[in-house]
N, C-alpha and C. Protein backbone atom coordinates (compact mmCIF):
# COMPACT_ATOMS: atom_id res chain seq x y z
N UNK A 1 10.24 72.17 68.27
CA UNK A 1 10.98 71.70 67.16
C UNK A 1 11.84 70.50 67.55
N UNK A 2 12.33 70.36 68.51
CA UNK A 2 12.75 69.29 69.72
C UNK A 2 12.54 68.27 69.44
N UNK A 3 10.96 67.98 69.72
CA UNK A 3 10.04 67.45 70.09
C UNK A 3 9.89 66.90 68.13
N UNK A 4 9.47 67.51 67.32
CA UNK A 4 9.30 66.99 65.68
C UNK A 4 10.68 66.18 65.58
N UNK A 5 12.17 66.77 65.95
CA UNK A 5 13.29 66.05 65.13
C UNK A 5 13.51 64.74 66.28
N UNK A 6 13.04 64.85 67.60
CA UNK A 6 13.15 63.22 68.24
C UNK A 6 11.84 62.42 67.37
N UNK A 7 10.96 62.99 67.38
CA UNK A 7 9.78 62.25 66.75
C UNK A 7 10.50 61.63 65.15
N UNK A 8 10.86 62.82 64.59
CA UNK A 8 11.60 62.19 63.04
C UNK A 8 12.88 60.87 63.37
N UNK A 9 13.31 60.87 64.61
CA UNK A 9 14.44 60.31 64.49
C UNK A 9 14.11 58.86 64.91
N UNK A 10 13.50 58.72 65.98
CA UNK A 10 12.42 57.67 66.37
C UNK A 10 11.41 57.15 65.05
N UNK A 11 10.86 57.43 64.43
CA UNK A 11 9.89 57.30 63.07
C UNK A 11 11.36 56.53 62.01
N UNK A 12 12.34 57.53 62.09
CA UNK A 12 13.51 56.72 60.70
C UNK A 12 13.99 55.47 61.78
N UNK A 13 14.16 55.39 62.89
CA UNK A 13 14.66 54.10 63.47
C UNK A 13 14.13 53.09 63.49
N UNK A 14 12.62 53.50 64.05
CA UNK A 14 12.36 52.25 64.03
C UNK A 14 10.34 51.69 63.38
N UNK A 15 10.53 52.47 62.48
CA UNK A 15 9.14 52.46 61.40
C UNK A 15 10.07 52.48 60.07
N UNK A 16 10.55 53.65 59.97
CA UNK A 16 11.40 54.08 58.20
C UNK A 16 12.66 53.04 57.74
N UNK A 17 13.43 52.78 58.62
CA UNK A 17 14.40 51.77 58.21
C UNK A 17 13.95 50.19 58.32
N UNK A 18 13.00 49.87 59.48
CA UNK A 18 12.76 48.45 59.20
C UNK A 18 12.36 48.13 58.13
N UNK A 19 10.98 49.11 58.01
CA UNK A 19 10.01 48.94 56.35
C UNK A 19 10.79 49.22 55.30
N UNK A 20 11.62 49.83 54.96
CA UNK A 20 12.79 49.90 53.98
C UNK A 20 13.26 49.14 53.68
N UNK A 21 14.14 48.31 54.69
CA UNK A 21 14.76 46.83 54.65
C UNK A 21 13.91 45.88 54.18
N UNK A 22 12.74 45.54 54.57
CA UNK A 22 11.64 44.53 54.60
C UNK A 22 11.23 45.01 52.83
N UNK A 23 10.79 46.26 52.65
CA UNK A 23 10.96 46.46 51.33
C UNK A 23 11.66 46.19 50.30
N UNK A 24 13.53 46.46 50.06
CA UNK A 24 14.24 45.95 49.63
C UNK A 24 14.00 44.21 49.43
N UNK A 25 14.01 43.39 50.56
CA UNK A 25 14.47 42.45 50.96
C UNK A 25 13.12 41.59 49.95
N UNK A 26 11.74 42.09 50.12
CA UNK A 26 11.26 41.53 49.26
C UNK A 26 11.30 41.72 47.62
N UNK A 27 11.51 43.50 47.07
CA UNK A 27 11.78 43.49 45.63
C UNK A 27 13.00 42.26 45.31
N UNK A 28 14.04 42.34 46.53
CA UNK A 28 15.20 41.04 45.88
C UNK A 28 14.26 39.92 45.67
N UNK A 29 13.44 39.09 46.47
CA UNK A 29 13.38 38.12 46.21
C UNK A 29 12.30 37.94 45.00
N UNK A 30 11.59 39.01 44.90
CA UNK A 30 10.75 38.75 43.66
C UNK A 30 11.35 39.50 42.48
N UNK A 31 12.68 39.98 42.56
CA UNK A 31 13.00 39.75 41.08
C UNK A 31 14.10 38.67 41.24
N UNK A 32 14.54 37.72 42.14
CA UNK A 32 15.18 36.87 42.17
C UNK A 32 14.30 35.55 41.61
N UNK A 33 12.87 35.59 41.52
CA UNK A 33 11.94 34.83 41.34
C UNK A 33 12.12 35.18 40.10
N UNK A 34 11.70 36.02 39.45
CA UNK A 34 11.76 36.11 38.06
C UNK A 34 13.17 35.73 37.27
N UNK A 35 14.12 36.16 38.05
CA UNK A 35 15.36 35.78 37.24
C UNK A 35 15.43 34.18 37.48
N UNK A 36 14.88 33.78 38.41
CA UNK A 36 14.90 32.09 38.17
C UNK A 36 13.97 31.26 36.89
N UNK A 37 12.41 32.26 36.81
CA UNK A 37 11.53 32.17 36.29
C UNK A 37 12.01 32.26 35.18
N UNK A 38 12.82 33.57 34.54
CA UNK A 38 13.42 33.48 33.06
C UNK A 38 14.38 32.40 33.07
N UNK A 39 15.26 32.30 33.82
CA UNK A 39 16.01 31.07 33.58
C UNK A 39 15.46 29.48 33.33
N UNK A 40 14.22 28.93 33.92
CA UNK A 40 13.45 28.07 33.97
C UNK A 40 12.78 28.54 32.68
N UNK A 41 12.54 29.34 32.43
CA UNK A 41 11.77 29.44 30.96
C UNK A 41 13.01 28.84 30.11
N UNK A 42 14.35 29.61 30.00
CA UNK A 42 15.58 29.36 29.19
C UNK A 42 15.83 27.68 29.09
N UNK A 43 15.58 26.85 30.39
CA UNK A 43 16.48 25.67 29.96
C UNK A 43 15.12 24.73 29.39
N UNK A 44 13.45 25.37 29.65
CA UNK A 44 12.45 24.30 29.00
C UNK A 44 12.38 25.04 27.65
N UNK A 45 13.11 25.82 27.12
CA UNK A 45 13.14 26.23 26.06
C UNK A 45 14.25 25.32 25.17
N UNK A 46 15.73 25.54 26.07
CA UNK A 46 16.51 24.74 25.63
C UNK A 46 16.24 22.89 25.24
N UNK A 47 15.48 22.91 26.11
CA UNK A 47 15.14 21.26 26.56
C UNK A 47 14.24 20.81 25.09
N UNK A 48 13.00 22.13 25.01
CA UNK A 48 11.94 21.32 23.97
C UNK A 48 13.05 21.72 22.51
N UNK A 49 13.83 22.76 22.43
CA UNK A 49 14.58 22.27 21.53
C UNK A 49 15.46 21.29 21.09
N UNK A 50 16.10 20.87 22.10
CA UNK A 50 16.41 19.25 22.23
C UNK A 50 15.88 18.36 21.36
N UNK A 51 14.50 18.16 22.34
CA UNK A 51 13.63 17.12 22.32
C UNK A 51 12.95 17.46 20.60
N UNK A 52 12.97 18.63 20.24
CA UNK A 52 12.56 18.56 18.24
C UNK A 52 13.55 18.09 17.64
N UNK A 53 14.83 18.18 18.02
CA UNK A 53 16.12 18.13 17.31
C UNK A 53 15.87 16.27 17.27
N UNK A 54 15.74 15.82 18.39
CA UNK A 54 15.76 14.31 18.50
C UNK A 54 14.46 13.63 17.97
N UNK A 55 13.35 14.55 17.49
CA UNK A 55 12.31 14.01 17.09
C UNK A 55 12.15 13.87 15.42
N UNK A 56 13.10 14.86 14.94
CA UNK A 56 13.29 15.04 13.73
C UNK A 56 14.22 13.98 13.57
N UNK A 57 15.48 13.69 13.98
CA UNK A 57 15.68 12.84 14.32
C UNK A 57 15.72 11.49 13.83
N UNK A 58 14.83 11.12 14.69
CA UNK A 58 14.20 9.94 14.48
C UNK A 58 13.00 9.63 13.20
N UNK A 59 11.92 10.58 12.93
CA UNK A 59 11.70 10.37 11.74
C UNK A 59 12.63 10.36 10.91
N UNK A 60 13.28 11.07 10.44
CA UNK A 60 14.56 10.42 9.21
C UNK A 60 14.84 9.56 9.28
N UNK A 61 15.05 8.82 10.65
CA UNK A 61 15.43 7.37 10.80
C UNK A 61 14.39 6.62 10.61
N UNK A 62 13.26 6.74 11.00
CA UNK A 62 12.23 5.99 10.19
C UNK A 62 12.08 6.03 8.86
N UNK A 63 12.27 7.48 8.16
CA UNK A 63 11.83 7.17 6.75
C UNK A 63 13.07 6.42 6.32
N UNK A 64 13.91 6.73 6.65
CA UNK A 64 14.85 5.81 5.98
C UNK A 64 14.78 4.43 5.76
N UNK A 65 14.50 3.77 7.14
CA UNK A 65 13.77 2.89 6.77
C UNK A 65 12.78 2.36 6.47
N UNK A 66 11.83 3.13 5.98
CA UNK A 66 10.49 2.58 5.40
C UNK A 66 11.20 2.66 4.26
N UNK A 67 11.85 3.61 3.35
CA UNK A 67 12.36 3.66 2.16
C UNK A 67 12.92 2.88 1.75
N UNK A 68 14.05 1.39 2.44
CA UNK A 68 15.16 0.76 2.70
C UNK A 68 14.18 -0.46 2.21
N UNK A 69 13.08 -0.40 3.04
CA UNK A 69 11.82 -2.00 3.21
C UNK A 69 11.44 -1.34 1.96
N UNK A 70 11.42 -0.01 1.03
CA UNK A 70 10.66 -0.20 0.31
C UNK A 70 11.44 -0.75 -1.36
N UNK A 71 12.69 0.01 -1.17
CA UNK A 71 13.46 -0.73 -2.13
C UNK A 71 13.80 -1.84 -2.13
N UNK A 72 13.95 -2.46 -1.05
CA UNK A 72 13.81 -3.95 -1.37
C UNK A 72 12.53 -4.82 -1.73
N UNK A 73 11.37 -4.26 -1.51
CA UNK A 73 10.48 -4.89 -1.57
C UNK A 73 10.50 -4.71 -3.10
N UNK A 74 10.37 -3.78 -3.66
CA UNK A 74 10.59 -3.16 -5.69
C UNK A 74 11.29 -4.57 -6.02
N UNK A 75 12.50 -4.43 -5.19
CA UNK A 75 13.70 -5.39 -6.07
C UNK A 75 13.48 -6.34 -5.91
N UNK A 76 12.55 -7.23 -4.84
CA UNK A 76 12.40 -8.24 -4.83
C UNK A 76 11.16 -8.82 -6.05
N UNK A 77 10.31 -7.64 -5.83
CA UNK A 77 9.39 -7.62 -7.32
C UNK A 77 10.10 -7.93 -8.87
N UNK A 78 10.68 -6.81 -8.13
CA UNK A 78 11.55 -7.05 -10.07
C UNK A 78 12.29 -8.30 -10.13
N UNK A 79 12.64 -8.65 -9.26
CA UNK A 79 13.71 -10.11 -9.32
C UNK A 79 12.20 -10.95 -9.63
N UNK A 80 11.42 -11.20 -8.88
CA UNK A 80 10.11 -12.10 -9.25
C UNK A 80 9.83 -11.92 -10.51
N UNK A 81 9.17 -10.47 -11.04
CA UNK A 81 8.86 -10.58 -12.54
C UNK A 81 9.74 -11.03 -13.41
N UNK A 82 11.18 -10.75 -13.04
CA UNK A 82 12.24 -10.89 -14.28
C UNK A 82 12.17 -13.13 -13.84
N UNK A 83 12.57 -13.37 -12.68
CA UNK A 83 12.26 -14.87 -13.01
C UNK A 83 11.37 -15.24 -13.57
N UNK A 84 9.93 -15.21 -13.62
CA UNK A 84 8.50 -15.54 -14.08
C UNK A 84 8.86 -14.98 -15.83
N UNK A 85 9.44 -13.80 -16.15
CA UNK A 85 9.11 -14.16 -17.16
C UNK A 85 10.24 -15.00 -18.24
N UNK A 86 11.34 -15.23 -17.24
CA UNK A 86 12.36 -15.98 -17.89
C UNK A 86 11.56 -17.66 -17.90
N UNK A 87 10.98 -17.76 -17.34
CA UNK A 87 9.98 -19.15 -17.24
C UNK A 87 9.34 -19.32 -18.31
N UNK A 88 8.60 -18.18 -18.48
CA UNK A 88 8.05 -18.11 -19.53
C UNK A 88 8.17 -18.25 -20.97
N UNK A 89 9.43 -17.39 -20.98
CA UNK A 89 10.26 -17.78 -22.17
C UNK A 89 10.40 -18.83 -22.52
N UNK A 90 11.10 -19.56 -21.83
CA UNK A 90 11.39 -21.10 -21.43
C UNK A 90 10.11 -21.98 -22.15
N UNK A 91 9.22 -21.55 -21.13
CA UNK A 91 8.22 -22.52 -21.16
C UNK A 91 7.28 -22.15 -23.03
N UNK A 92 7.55 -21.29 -24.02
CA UNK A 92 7.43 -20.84 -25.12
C UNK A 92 8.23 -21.38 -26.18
N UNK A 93 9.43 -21.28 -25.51
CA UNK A 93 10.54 -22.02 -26.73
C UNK A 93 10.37 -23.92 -26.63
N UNK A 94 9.76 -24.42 -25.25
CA UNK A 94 9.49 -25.40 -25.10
C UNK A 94 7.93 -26.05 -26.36
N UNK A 95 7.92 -25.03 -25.64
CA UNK A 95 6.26 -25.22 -26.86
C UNK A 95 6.44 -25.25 -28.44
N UNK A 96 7.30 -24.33 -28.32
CA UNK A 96 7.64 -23.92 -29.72
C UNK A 96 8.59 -25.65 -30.16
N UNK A 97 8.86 -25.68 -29.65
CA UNK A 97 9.73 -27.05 -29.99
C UNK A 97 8.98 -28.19 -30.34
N UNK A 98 7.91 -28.44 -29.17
CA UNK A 98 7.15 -29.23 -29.44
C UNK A 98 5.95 -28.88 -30.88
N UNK A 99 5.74 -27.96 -30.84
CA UNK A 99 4.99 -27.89 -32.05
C UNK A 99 6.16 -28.57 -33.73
N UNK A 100 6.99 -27.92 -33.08
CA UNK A 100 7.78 -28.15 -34.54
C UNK A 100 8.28 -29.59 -34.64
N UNK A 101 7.94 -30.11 -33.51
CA UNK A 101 8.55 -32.26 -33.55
C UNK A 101 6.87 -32.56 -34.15
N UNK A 102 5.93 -31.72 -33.61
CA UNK A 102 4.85 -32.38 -33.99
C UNK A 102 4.14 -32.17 -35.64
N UNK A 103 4.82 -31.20 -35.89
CA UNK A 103 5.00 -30.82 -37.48
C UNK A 103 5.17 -31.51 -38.10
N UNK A 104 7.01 -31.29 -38.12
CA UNK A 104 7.84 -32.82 -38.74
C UNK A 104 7.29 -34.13 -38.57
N UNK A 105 6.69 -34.36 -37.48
CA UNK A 105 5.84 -35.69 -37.61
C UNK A 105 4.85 -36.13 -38.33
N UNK A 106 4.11 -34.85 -38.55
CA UNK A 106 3.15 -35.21 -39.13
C UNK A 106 3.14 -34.57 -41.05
N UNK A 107 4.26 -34.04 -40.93
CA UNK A 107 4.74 -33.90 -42.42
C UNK A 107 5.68 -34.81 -42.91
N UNK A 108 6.06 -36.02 -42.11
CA UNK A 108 6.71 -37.33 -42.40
C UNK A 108 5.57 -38.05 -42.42
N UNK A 109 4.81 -38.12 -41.77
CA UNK A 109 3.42 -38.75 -41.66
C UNK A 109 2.56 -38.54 -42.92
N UNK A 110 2.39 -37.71 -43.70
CA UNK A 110 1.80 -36.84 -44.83
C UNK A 110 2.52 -37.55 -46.07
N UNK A 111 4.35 -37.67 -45.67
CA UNK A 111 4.61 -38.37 -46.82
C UNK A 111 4.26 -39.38 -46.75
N UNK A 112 4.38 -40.20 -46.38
CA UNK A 112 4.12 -41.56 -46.01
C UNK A 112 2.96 -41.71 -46.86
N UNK A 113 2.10 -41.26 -46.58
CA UNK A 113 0.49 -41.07 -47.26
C UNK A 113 0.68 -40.62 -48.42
N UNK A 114 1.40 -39.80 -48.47
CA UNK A 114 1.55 -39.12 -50.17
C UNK A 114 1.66 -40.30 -50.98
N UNK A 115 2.74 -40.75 -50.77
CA UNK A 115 3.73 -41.71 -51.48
C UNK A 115 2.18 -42.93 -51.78
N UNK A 116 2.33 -43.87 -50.92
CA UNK A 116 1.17 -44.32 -50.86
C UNK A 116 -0.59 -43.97 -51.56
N UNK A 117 -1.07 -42.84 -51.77
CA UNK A 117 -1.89 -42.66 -52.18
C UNK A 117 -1.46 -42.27 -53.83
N UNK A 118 -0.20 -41.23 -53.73
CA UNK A 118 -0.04 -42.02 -55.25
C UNK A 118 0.37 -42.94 -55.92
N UNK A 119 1.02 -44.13 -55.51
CA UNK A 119 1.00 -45.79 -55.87
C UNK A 119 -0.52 -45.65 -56.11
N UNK A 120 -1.61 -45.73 -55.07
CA UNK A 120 -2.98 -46.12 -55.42
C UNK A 120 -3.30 -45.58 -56.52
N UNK A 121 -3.12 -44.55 -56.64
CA UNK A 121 -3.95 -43.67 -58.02
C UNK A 121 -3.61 -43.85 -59.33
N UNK A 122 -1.70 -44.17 -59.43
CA UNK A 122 -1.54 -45.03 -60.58
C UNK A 122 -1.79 -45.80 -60.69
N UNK A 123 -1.65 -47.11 -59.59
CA UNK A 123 -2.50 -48.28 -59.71
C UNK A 123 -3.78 -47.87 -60.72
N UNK A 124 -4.51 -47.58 -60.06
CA UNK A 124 -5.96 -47.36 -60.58
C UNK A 124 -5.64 -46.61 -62.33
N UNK A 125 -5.10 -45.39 -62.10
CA UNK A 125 -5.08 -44.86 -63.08
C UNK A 125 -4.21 -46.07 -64.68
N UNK A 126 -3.36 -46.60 -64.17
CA UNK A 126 -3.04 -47.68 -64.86
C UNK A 126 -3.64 -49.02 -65.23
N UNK A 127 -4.60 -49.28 -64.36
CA UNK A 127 -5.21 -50.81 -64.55
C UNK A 127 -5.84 -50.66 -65.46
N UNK A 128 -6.30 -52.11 -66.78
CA UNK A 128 -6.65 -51.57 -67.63
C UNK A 128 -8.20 -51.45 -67.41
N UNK A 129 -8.59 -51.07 -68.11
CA UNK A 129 -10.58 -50.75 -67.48
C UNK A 129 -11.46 -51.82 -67.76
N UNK A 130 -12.15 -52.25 -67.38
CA UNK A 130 -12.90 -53.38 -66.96
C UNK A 130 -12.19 -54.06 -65.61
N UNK A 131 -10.70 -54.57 -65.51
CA UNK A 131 -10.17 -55.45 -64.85
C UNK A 131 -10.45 -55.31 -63.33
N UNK A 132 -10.64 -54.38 -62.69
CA UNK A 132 -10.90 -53.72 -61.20
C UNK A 132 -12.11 -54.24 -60.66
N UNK A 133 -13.10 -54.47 -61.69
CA UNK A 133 -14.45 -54.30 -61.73
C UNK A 133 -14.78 -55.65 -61.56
């Protein structure tokens, strides 16, 4: 029995406690691996949330300005149509003007002729008959 508890005591010295230690010593480092591993998961988690926050971001800042180029581009339209058709106007009442000088002209022109063609017709209608002839 001696002989079993030196054997047990020899076996825990120097087989049972090294491998124990060596045991321990590696569960630490592989759940020290993992607790780095979750942590490295935590900050590329943190990180790609970041990086959406800044991506979103920036589209708004783009649409904004596509929206910005796009209202001005409208207003610059509308400023174009509204000049063009103020031209237009213009260029209508111009016309219109000229038609109406060319009216009056030619309804002063008309008298002129009036007047004139009836002198002729009394003439005629007055001369006595044979005398023309």
């Amino acid at each position: 029995m001696i002989l079993l508890a030196l054997l047990y005591a020899l076996y825990t010295t120097i087989v049972h406690k090294p491998l124990r230690r060596v045991l321990e010593e590696r569960r630490s480092k592989t759940e020290g691996a993992i607790e780095k591993s979750k942590a490295d998961i935590a900050a590329a988690d943190a990180r790609t949330s970041e990086y959406e926050q800044k991506l979103r971001a920036a589209r708004a800042a783009v649409f904004r300005a596509q929206e910005a180029k796009r209202q001005a581009v409208v207003q610059s339209r509308a400023n174009a149509v509204s000049e063009a058709r103020t031209k237009a106007q213009a260029q209508v009442q111009a016309a219109k003007a000229d038609i109406e000088g060319d009216r009056a002209a030619a309804e002063t022109g008309l008298q002129g002729e009036v007047a004139a063609l009836a002198q002729e017709i009394m003439r005629r209608v007055l001369q006595p008959a044979g005398a023309g002839r």
